[in-house]
C-alpha atoms as a PDB file:
ATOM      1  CA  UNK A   1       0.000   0.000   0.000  1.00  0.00           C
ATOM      2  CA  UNK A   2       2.986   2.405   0.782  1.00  0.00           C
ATOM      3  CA  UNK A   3       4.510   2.062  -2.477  1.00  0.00           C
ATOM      4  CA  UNK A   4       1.325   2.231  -4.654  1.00  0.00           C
ATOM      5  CA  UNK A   5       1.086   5.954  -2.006  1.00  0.00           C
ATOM      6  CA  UNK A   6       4.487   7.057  -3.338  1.00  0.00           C
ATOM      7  CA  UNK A   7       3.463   6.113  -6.853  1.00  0.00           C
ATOM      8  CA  UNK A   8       0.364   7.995  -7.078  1.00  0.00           C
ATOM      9  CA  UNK A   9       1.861  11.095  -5.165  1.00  0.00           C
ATOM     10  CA  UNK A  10       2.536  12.991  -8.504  1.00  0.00           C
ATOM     11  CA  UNK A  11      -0.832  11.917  -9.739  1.00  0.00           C
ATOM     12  CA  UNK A  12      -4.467  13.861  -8.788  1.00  0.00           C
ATOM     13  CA  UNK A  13      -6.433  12.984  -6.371  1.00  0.00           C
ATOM     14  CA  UNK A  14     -10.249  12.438  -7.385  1.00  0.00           C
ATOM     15  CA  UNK A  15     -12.298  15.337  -8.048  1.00  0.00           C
ATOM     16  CA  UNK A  16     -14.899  15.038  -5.346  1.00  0.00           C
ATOM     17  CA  UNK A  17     -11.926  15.396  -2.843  1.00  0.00           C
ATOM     18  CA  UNK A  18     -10.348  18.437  -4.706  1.00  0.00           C
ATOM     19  CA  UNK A  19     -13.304  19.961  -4.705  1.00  0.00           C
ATOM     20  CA  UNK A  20     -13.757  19.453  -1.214  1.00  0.00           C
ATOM     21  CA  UNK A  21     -10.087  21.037  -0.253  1.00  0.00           C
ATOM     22  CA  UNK A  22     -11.193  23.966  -2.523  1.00  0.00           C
ATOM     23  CA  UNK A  23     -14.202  24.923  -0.705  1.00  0.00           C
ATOM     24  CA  UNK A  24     -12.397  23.700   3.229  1.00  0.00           C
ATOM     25  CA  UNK A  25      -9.469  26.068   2.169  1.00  0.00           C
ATOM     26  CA  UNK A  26     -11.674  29.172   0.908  1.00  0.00           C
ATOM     27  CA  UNK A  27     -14.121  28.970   4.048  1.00  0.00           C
ATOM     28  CA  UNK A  28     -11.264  28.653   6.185  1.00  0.00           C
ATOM     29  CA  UNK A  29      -9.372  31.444   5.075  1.00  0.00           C
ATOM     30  CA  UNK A  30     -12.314  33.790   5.211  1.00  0.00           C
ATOM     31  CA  UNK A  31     -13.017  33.136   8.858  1.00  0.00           C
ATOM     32  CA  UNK A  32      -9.448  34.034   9.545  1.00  0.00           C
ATOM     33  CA  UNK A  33      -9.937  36.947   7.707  1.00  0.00           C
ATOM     34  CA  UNK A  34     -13.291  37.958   9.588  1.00  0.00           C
ATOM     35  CA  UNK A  35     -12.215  37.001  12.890  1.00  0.00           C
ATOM     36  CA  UNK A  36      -9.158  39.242  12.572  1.00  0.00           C
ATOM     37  CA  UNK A  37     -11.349  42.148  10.876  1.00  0.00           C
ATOM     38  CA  UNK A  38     -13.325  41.837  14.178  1.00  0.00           C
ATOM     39  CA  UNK A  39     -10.916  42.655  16.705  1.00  0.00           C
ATOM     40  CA  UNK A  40      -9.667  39.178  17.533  1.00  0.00           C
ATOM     41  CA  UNK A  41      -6.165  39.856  16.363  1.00  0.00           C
ATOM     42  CA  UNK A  42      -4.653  38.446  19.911  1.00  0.00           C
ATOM     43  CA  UNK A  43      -5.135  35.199  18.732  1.00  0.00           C
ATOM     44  CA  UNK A  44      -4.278  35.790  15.532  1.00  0.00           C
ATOM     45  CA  UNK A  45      -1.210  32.355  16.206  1.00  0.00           C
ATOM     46  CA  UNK A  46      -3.819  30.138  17.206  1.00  0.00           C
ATOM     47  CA  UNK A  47      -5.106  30.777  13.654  1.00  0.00           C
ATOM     48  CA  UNK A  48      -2.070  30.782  11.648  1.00  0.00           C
ATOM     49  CA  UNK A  49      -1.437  26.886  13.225  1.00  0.00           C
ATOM     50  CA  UNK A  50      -5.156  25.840  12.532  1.00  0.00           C
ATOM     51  CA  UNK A  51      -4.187  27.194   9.066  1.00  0.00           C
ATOM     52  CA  UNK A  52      -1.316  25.359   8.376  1.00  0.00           C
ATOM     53  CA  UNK A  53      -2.775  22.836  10.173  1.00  0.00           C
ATOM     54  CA  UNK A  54      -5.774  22.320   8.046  1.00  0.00           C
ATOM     55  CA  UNK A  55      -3.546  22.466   4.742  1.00  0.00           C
ATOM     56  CA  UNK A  56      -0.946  20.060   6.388  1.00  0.00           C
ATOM     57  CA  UNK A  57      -3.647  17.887   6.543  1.00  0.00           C
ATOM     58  CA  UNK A  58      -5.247  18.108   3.574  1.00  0.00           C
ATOM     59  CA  UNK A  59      -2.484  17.862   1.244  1.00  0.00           C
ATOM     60  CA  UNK A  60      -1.464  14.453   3.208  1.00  0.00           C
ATOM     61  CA  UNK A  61      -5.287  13.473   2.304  1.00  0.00           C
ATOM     62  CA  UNK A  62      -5.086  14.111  -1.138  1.00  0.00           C
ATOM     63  CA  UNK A  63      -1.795  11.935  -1.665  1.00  0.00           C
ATOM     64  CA  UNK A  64      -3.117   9.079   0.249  1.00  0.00           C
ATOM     65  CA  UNK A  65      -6.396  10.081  -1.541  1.00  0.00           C
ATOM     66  CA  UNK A  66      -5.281   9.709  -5.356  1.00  0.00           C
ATOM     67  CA  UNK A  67      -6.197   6.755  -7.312  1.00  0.00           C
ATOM     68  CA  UNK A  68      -4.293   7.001  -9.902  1.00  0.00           C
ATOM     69  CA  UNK A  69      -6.616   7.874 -12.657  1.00  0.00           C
ATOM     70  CA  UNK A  70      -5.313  10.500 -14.949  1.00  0.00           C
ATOM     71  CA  UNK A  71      -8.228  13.329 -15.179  1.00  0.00           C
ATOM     72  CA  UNK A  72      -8.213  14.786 -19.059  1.00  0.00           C
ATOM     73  CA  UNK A  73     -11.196  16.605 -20.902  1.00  0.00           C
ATOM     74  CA  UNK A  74     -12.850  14.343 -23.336  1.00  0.00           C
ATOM     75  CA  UNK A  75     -13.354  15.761 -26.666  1.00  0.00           C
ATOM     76  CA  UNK A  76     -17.042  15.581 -28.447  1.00  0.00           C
ATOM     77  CA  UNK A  77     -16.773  14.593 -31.678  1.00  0.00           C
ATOM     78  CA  UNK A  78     -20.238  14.944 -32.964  1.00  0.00           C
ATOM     79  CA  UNK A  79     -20.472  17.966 -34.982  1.00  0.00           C
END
């Protein structure tokens, strides 16, 4: 299982998941950015770590994660 991990590291992970990391990444970063607009600057480490944190743990996610399908547009050929 480790090996088929480190083969599929360079490949994506599927798009449900990346998706997923999108959206987890976008909400997170505007509650920092609220929070901090709202005075709460003091704790302003606390929510650098969850940051890093949360991206730490969702790039380890998205290795484990990938399948090793290779995503490409299909082409329509019916004109």
């Amino acid at each position: 299982m480790i090996q088929q991990v480190i083969e599929n590291t360079k490949k994506p992970a599927p798009r449900w998941f990346r998706k997923t990391k999108r959206a987890a990444e976008m909400l997170s970063d505007t509650a920092i950015v609220m929070l901090i607009s709202m005075g709460y600057a003091e704790n302003s480490l606390v929510m650098l770590w969850l940051r890093v944190g949360l991206s730490g743990i969702l790039n380890t996610l998205e290795m484990v994660l990938a399948n090793g399908e290779e995503y490409t547009k299909t082409t329509d050929n019916a004109n």
